[in-house]
N, C-alpha and C. Protein backbone atom coordinates (compact mmCIF):
# COMPACT_ATOMS: atom_id res chain seq x y z
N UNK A 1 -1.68 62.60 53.19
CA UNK A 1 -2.04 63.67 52.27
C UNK A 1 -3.50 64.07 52.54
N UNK A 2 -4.09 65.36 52.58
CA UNK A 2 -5.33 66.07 52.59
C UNK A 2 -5.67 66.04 51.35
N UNK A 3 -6.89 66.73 50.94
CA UNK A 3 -7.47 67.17 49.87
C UNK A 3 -7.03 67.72 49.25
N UNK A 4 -6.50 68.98 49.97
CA UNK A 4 -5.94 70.08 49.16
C UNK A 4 -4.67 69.37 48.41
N UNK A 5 -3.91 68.78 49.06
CA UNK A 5 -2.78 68.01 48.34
C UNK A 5 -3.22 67.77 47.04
N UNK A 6 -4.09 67.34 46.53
CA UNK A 6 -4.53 66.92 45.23
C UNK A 6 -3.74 67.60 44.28
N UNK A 7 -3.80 68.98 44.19
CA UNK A 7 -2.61 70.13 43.09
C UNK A 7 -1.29 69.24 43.17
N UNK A 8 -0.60 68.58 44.21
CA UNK A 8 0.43 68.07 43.65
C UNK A 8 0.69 66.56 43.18
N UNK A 9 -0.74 66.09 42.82
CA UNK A 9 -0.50 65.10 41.68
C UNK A 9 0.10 65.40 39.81
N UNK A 10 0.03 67.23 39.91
CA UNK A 10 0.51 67.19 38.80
C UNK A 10 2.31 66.95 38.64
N UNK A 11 2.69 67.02 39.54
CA UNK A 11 4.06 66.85 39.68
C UNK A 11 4.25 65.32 38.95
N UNK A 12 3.77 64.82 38.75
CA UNK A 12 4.00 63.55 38.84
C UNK A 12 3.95 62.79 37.75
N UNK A 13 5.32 62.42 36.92
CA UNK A 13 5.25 61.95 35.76
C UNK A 13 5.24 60.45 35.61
N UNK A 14 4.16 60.41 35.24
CA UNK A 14 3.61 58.81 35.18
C UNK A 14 3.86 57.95 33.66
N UNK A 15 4.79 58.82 32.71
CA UNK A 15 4.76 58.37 31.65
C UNK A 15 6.47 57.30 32.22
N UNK A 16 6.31 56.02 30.84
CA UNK A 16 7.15 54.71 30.99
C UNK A 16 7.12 54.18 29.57
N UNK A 17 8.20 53.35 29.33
CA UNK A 17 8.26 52.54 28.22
C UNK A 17 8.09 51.48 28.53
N UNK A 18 6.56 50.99 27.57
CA UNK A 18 6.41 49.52 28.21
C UNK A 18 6.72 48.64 26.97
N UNK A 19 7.31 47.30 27.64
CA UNK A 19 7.63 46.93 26.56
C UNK A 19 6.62 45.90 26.83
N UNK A 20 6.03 45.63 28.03
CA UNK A 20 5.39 43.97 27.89
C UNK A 20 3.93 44.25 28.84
N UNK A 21 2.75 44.12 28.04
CA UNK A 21 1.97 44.03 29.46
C UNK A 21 1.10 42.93 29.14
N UNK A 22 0.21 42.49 29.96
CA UNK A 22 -0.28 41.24 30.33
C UNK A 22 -1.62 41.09 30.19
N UNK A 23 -2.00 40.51 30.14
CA UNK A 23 -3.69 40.06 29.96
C UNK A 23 -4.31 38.38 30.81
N UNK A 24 -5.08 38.69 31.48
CA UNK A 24 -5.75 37.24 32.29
C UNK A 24 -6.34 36.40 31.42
N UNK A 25 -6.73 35.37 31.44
CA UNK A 25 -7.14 34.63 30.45
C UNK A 25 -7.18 33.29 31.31
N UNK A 26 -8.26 32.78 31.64
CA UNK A 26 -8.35 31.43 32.47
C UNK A 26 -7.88 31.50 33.75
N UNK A 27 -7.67 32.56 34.42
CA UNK A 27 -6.73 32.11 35.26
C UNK A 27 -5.08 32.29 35.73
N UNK A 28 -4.67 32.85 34.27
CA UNK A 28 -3.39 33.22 33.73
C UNK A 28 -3.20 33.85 33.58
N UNK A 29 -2.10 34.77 33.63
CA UNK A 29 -1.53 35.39 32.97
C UNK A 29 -0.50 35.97 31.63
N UNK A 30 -1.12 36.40 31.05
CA UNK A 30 -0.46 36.09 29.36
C UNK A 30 0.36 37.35 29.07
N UNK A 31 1.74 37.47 28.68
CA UNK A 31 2.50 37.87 28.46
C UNK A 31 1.93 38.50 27.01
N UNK A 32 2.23 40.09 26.06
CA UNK A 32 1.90 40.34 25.21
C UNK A 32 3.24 41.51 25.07
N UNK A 33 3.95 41.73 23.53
CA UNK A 33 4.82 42.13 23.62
C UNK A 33 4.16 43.74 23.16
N UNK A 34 4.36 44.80 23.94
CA UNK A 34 4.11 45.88 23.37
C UNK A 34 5.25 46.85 23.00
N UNK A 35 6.08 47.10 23.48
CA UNK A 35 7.05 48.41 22.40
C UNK A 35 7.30 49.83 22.58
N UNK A 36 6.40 50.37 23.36
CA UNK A 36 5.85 51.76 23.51
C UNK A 36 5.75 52.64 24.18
N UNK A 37 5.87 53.88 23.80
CA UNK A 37 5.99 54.68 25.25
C UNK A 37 4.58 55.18 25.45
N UNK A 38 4.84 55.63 26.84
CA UNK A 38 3.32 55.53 27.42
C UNK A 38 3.61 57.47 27.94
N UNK A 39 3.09 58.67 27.40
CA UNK A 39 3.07 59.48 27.91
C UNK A 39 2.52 59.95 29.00
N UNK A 40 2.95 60.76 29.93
CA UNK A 40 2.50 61.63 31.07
C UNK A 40 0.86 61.83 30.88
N UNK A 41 0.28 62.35 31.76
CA UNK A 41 -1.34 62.19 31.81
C UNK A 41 -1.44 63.61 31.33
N UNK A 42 -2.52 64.05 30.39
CA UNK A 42 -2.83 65.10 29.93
C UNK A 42 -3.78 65.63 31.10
N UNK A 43 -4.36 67.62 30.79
CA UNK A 43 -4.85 67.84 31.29
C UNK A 43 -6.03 67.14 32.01
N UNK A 44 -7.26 67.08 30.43
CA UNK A 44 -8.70 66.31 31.31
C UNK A 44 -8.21 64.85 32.18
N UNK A 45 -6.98 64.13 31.75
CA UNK A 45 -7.12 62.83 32.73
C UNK A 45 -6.20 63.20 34.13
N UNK A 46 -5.33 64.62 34.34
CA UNK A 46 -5.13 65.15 35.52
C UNK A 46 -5.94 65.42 36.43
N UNK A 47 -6.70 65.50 36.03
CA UNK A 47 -7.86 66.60 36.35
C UNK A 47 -8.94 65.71 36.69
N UNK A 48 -9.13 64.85 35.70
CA UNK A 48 -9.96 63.05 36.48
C UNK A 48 -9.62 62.69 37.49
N UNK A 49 -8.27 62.27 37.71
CA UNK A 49 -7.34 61.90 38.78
C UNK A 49 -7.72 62.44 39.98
N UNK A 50 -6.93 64.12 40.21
CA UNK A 50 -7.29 65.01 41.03
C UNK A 50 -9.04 64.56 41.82
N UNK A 51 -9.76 64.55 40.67
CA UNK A 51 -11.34 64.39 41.41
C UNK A 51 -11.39 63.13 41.92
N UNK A 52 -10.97 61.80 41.63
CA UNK A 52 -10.74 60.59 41.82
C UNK A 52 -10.23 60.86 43.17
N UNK A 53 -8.96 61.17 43.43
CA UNK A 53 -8.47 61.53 44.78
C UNK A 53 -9.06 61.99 45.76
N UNK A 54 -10.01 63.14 45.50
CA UNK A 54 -10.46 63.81 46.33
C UNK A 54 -11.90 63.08 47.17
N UNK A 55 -12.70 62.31 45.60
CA UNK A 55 -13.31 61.58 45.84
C UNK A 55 -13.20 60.31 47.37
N UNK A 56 -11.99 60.23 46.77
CA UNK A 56 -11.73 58.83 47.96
C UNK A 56 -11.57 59.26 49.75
N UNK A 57 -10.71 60.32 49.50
CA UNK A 57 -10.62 60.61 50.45
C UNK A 57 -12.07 61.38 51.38
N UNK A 58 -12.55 62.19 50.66
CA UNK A 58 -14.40 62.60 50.83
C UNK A 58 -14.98 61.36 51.63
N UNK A 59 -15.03 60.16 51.07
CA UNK A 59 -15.52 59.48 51.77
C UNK A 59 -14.87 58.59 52.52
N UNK A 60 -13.93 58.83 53.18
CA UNK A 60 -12.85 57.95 54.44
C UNK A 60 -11.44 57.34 54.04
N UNK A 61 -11.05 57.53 51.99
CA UNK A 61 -10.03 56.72 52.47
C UNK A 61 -9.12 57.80 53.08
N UNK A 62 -7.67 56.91 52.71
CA UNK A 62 -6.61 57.02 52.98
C UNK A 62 -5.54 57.16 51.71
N UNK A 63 -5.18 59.16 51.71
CA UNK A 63 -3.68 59.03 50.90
C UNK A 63 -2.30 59.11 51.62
N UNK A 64 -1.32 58.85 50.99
CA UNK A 64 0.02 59.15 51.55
C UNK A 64 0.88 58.96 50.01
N UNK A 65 1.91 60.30 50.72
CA UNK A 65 2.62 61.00 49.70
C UNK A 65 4.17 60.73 50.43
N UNK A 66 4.76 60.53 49.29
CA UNK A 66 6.28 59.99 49.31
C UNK A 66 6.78 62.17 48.26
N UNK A 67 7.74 62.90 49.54
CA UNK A 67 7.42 64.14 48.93
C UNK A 67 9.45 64.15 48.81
N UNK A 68 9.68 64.42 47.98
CA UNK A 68 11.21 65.05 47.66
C UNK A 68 11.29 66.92 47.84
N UNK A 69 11.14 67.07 49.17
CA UNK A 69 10.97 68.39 49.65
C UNK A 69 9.57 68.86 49.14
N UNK A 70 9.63 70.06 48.18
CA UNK A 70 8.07 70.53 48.06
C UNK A 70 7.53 69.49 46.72
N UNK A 71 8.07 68.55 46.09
CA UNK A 71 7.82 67.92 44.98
C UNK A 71 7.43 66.74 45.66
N UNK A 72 6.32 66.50 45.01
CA UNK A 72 5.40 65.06 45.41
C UNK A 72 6.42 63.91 44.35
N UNK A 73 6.92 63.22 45.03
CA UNK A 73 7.49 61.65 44.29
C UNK A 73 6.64 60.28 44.17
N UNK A 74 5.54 60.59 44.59
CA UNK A 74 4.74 59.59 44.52
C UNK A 74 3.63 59.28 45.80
N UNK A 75 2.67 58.53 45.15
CA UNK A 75 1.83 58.43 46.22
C UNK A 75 1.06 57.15 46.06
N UNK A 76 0.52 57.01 46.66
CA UNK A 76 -1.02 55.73 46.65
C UNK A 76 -1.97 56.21 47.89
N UNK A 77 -3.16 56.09 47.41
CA UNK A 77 -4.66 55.87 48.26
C UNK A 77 -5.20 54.63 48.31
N UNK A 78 -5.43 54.41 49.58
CA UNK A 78 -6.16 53.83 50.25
C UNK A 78 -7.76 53.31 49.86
N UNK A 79 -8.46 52.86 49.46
CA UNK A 79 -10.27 52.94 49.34
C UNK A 79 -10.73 53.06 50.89
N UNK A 80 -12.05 53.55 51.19
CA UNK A 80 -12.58 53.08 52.55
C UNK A 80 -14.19 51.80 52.54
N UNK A 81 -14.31 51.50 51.38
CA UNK A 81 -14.95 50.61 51.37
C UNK A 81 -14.43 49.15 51.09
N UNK A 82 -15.03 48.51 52.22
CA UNK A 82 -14.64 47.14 52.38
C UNK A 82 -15.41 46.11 51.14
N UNK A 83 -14.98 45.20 50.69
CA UNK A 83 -15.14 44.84 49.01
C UNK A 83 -14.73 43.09 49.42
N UNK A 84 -15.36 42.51 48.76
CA UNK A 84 -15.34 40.73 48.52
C UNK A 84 -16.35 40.27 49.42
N UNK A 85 -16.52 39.11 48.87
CA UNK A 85 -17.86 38.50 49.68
C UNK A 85 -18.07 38.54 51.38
N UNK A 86 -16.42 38.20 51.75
CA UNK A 86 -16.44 38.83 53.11
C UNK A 86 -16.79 39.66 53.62
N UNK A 87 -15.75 41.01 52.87
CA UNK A 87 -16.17 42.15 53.35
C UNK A 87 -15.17 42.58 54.06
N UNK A 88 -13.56 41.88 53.74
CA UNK A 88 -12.47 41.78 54.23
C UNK A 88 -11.33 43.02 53.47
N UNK A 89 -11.65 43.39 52.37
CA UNK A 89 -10.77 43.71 51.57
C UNK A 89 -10.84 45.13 51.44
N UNK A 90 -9.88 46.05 51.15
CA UNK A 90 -9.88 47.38 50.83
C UNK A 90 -8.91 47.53 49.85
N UNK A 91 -9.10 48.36 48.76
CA UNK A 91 -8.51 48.40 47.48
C UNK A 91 -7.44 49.44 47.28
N UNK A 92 -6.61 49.34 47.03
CA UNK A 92 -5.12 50.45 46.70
C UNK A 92 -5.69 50.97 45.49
N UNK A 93 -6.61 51.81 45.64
CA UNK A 93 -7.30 52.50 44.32
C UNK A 93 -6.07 53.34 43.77
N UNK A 94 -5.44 54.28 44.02
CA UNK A 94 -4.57 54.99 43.27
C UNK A 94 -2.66 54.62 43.66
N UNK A 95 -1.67 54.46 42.99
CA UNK A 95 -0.44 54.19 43.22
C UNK A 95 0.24 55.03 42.36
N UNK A 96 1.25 55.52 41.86
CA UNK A 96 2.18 56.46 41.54
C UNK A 96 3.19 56.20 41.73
N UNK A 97 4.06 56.47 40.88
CA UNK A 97 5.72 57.21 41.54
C UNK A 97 6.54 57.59 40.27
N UNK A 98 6.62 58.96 40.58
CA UNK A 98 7.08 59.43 39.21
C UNK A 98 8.52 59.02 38.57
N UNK A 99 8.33 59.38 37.21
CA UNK A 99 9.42 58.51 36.54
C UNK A 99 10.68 58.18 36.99
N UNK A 100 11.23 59.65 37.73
CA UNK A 100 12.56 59.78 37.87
C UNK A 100 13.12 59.32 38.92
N UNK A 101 12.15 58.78 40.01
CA UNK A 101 11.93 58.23 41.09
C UNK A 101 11.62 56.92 41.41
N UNK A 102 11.58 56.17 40.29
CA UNK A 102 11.31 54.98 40.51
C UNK A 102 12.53 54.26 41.05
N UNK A 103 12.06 52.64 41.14
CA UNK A 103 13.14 52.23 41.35
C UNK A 103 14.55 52.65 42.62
N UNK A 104 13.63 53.33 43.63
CA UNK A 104 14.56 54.22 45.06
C UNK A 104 14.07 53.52 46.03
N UNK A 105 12.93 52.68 46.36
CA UNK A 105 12.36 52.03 47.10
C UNK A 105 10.97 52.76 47.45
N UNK A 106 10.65 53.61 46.72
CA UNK A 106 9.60 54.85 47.47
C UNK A 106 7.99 53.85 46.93
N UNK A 107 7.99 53.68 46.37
CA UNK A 107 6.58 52.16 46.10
C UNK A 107 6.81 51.66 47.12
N UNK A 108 7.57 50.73 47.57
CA UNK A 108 7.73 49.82 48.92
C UNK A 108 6.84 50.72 50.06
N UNK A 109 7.93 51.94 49.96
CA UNK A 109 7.39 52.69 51.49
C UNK A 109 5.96 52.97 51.35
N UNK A 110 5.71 53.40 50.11
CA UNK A 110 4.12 53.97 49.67
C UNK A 110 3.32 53.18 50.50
N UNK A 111 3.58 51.66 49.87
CA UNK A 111 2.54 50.21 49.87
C UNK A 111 2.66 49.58 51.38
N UNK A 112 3.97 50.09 52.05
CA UNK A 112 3.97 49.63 53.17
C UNK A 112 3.04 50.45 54.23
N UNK A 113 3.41 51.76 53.81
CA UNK A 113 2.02 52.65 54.83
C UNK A 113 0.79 52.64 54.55
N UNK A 114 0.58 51.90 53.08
CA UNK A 114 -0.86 51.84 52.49
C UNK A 114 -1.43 50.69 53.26
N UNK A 115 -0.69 49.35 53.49
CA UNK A 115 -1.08 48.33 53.91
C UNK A 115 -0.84 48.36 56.02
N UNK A 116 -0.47 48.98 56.33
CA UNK A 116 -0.21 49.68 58.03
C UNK A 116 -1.61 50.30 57.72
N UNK A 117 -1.90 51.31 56.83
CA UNK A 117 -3.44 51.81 57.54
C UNK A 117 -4.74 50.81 57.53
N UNK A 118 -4.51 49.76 56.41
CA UNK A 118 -5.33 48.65 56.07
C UNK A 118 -5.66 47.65 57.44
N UNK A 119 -4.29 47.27 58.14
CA UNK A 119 -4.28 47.05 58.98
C UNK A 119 -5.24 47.33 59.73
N UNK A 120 -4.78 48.60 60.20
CA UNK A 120 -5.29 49.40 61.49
C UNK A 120 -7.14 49.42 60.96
N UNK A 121 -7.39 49.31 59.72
CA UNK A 121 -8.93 48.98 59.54
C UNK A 121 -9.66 47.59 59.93
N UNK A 122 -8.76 47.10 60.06
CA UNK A 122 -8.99 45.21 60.18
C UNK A 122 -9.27 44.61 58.63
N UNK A 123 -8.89 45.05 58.19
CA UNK A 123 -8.43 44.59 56.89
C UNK A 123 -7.84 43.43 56.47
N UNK A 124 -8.32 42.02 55.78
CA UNK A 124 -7.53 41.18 55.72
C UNK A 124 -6.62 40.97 54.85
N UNK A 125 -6.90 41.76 53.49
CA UNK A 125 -6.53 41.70 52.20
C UNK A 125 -6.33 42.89 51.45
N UNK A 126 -5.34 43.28 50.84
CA UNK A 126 -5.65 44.43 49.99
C UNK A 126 -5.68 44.05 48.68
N UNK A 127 -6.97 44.41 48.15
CA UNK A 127 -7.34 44.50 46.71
C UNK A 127 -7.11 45.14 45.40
N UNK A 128 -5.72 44.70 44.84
CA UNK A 128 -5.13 45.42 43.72
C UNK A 128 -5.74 45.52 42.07
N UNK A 129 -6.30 46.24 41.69
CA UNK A 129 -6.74 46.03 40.26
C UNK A 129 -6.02 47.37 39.60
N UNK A 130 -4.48 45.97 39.40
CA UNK A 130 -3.15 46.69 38.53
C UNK A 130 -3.19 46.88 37.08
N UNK A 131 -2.95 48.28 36.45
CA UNK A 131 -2.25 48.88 35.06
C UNK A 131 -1.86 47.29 34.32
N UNK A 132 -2.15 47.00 33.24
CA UNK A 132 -1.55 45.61 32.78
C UNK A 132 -0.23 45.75 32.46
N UNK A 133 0.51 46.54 33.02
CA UNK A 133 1.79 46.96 32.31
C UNK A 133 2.83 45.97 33.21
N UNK A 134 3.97 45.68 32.26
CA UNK A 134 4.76 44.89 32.92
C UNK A 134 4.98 45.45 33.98
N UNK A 135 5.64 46.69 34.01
CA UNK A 135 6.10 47.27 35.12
C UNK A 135 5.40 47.49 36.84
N UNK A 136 4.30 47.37 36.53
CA UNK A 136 3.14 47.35 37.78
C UNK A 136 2.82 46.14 37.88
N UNK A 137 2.44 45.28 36.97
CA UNK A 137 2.43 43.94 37.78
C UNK A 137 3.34 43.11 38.27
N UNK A 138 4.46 43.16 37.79
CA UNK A 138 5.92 43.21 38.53
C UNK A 138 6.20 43.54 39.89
N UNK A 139 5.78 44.88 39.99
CA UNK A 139 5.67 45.87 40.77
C UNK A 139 4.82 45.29 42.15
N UNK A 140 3.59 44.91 42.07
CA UNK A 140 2.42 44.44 42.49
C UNK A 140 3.00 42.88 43.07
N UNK A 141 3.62 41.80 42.21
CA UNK A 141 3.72 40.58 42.56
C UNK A 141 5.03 40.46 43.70
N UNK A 142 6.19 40.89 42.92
CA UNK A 142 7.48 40.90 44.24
C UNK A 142 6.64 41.71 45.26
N UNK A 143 5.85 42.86 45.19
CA UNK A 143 4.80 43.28 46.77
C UNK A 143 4.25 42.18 47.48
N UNK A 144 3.91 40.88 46.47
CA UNK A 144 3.37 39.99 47.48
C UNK A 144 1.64 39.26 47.06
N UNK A 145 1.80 40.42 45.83
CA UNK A 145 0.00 40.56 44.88
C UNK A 145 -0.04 38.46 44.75
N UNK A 146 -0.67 39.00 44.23
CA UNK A 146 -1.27 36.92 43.73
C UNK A 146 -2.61 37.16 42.94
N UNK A 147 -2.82 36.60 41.60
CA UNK A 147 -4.08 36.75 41.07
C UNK A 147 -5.34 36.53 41.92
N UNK A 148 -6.20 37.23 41.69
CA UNK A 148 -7.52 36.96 42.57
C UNK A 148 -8.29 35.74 41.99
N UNK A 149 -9.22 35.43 42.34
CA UNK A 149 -10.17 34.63 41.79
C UNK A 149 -11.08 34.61 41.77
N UNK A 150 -11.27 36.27 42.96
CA UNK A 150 -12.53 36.45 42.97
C UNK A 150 -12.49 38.46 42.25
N UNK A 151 -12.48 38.42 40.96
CA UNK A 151 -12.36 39.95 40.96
C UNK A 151 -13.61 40.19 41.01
N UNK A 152 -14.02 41.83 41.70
CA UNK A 152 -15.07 42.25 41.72
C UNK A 152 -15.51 42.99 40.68
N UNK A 153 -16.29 42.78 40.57
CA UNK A 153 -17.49 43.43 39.25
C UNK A 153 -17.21 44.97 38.98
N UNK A 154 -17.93 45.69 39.78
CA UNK A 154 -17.33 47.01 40.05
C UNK A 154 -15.87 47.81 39.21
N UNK A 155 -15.08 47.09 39.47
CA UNK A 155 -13.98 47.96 39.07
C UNK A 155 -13.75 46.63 38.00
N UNK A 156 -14.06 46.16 37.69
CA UNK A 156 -13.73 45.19 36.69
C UNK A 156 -13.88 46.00 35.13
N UNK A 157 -15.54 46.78 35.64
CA UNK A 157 -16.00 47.45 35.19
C UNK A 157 -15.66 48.62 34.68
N UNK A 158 -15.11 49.49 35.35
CA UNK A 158 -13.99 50.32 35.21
C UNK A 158 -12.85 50.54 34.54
N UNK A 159 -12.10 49.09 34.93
CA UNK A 159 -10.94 48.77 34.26
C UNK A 159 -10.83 47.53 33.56
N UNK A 160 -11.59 47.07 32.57
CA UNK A 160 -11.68 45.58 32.32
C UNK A 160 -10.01 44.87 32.26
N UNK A 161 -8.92 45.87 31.37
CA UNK A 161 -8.15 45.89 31.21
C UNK A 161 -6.94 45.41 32.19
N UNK A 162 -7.35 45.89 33.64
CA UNK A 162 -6.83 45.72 34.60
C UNK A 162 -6.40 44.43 35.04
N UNK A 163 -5.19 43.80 35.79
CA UNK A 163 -4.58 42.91 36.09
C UNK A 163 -5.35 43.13 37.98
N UNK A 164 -6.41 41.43 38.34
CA UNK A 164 -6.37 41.57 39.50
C UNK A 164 -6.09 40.92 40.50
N UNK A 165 -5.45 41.60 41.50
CA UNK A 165 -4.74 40.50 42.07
C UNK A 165 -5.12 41.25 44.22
N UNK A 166 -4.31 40.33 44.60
CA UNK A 166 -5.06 40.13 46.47
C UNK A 166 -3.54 39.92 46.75
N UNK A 167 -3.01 41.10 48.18
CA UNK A 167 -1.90 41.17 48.94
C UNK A 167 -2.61 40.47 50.03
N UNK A 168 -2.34 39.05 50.68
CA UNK A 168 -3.04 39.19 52.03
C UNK A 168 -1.84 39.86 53.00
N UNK A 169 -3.06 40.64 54.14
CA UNK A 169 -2.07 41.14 54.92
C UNK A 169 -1.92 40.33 56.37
């Protein structure tokens, strides 16, 4: 995906019923029962997104779009900055796949070309800081995720909320 691609993140309905999402705690992961539906992203946080995207890519990463003809079905970006004490890691900053589309295998393919370009960076690890929602950390662990132990500050910051976890590749 280019820049310009960005317009068809609105395609993309990100709303879900979660019933369970999770919280770290020592080390752990803690199960919390939530209930709820989670609506589609409004304008200003489309529109965050969109700049978020464009952002990443501006400075080297990497998107790719899973497209159902002219309709975007989902996507994930790449980061281009290398992250952990090493200096090994690059982060799956953005993931997607709209509602109606889930569950087709199109995440797999997303995460599999996300982690092929990681590769091709010399990349040892990809750095997930997942939605606490059941469904993404689910999502994230059968991928292969594993809690980190070392989360970084930075996006911790960002997302305190966030579930983090390390694909080695």
């Amino acid at each position: 995906m280019t820049m310009e691609d960005a317009e068809f993140i609105a395609h993309i309905d990100r709303s879900e019923y979660i019933e369970k999402v999770y919280r770290t705690e020592g080390g752990r992961i803690q199960e919390i029962q939530a209930g709820h539906e989670c609506p589609t992203w409004d304008l200003p946080d489309l529109e965050e997104l969109k700049a978020r995207f464009r952002e990443q890519l501006r400075g080297g990463g990497y998107a790719y779009g899973a497209f159902d003809g002219t309709r975007l079905a989902g996507f994930g970006v790449l980061g281009s900055k290398f992250r952990g004490k090493n200096l090994n890691q690059l982060q799956v900053d953005l993931m997607y796949v709209s509602r109606v589309y889930r569950r087709q295998g199109i995440g797999r393919t997303i995460m599999d070309e996300v982690k092929r370009e990681a590769i091709s960076r010399r990349a040892e690890y990809l750095y997930v800081s997942s939605t606490e929602t059941q469904s993404a950390v689910q999502f994230y662990t059968h991928y292969g995720s594993r809690l980190t132990a070392e989360v970084e500050e930075e996006l911790y910051q960002l997302e305190p909320e966030d579930i983090h976890m390390m694909i080695k590749l």
